[in-house]
C-alpha atoms as a PDB file:
ATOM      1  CA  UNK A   1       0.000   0.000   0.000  1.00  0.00           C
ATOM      2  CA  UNK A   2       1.375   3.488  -0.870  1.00  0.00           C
ATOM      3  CA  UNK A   3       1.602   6.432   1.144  1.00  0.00           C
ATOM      4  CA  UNK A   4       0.063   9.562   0.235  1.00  0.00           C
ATOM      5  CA  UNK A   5       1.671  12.437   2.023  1.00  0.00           C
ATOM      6  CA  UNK A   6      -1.733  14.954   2.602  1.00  0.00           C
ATOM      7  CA  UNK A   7       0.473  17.588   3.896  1.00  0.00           C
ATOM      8  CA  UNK A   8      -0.665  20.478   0.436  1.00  0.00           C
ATOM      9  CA  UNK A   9      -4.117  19.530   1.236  1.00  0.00           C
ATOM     10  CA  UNK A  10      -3.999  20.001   4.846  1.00  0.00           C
ATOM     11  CA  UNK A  11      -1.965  23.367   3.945  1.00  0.00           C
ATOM     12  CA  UNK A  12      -4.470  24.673   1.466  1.00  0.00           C
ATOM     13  CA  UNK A  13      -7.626  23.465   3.954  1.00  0.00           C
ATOM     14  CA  UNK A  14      -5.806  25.408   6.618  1.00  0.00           C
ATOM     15  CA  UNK A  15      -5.249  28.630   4.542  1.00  0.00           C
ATOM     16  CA  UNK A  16      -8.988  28.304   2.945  1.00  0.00           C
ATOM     17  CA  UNK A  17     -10.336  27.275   6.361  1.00  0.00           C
ATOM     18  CA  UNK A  18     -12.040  30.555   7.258  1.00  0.00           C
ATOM     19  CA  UNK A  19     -13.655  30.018   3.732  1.00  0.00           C
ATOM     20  CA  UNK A  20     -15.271  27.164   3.983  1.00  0.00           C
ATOM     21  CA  UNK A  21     -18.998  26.851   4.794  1.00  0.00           C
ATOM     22  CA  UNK A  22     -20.294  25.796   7.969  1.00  0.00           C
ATOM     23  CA  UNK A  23     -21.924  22.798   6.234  1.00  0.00           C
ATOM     24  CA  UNK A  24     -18.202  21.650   5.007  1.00  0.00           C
ATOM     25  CA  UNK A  25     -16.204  18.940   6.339  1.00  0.00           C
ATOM     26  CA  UNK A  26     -12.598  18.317   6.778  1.00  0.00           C
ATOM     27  CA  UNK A  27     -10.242  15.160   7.588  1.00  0.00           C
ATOM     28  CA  UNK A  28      -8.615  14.385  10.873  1.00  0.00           C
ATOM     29  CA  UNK A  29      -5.108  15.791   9.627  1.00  0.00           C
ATOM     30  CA  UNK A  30      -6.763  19.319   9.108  1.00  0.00           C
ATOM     31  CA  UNK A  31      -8.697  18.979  12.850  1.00  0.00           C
ATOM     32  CA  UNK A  32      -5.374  18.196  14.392  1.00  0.00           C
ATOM     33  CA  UNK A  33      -3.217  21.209  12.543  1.00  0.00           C
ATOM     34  CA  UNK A  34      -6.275  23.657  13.682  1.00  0.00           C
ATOM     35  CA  UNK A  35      -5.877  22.377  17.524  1.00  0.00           C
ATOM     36  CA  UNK A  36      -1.867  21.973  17.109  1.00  0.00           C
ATOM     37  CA  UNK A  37      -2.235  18.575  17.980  1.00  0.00           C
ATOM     38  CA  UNK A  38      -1.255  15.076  16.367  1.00  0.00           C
ATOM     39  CA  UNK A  39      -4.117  12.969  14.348  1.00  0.00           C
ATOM     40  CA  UNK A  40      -4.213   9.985  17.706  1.00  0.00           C
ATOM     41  CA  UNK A  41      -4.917  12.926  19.998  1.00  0.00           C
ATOM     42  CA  UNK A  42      -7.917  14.396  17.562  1.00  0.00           C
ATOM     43  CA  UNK A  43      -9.413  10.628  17.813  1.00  0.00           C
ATOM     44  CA  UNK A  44      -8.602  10.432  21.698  1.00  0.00           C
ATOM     45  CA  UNK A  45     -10.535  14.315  22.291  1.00  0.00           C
ATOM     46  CA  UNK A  46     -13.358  13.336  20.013  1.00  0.00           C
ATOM     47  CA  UNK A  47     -13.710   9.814  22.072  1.00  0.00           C
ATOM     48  CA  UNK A  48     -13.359  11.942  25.492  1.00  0.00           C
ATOM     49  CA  UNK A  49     -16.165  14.174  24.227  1.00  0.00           C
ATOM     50  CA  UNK A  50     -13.389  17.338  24.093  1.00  0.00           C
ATOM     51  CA  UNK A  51     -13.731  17.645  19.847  1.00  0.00           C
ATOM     52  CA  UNK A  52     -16.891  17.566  18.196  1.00  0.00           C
ATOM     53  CA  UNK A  53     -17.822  13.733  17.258  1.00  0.00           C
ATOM     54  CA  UNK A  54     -16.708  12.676  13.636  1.00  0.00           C
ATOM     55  CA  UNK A  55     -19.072  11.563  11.202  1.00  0.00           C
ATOM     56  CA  UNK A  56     -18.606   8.459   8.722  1.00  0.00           C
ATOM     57  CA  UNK A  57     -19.241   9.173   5.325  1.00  0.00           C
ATOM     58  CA  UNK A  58     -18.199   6.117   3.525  1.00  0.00           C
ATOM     59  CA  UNK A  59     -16.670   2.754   5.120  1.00  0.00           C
ATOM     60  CA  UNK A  60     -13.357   4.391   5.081  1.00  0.00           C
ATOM     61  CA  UNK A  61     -13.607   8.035   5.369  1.00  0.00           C
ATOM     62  CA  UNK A  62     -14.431  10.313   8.445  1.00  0.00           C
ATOM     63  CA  UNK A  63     -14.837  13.706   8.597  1.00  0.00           C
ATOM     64  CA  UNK A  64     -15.439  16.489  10.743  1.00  0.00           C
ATOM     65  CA  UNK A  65     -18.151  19.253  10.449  1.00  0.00           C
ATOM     66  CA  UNK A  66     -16.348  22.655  10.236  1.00  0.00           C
ATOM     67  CA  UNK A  67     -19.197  24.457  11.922  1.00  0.00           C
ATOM     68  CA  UNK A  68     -18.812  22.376  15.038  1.00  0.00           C
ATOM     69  CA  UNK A  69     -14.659  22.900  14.575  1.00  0.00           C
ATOM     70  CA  UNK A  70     -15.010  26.750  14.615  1.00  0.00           C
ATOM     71  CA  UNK A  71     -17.500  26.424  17.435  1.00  0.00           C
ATOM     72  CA  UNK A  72     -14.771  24.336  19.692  1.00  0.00           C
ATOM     73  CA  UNK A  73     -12.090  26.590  18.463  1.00  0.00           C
ATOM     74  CA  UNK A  74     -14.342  29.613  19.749  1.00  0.00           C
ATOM     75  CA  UNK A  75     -14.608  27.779  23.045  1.00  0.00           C
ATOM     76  CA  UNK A  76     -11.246  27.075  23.534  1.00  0.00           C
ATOM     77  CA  UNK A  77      -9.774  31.104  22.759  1.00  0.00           C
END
């Protein structure tokens, strides 16, 4: 299995992020470089209740509502 290095996307989702509409969703990798924290922390948070829950969109991807992120992120300032 090849590795896909995400690291543009989660770049460009960062720099866009204030852009987005609240209906949008992002991947883990984006969560965790808006909190400044790594991707097995975003999963522990959002388990612990501390990050908005995930949502499964497909058998293998999950994403997070950005609404909810800039909500947290508003909570946490």
């Amino acid at each position: 299995m090849a590795h896909h290095s995400n690291a543009g996307s989660v770049t460009e989702a960062l720099k866009n992020f204030d852009s987005l509409p609240e209906s949008a969703n992002v991947r883990a990798p984006v969560v965790a470089a808006l909190f400044g924290v790594s991707v097995a922390t975003v999963w522990r948070k959002a388990k612990d209740g501390k990050l908005p829950a995930p949502r499964r969109i497909s058998d293998r991807v999950t994403v997070w509502n950005v609404g909810e992120l800039r909500a947290s992120l508003n909570a946490t300032v």
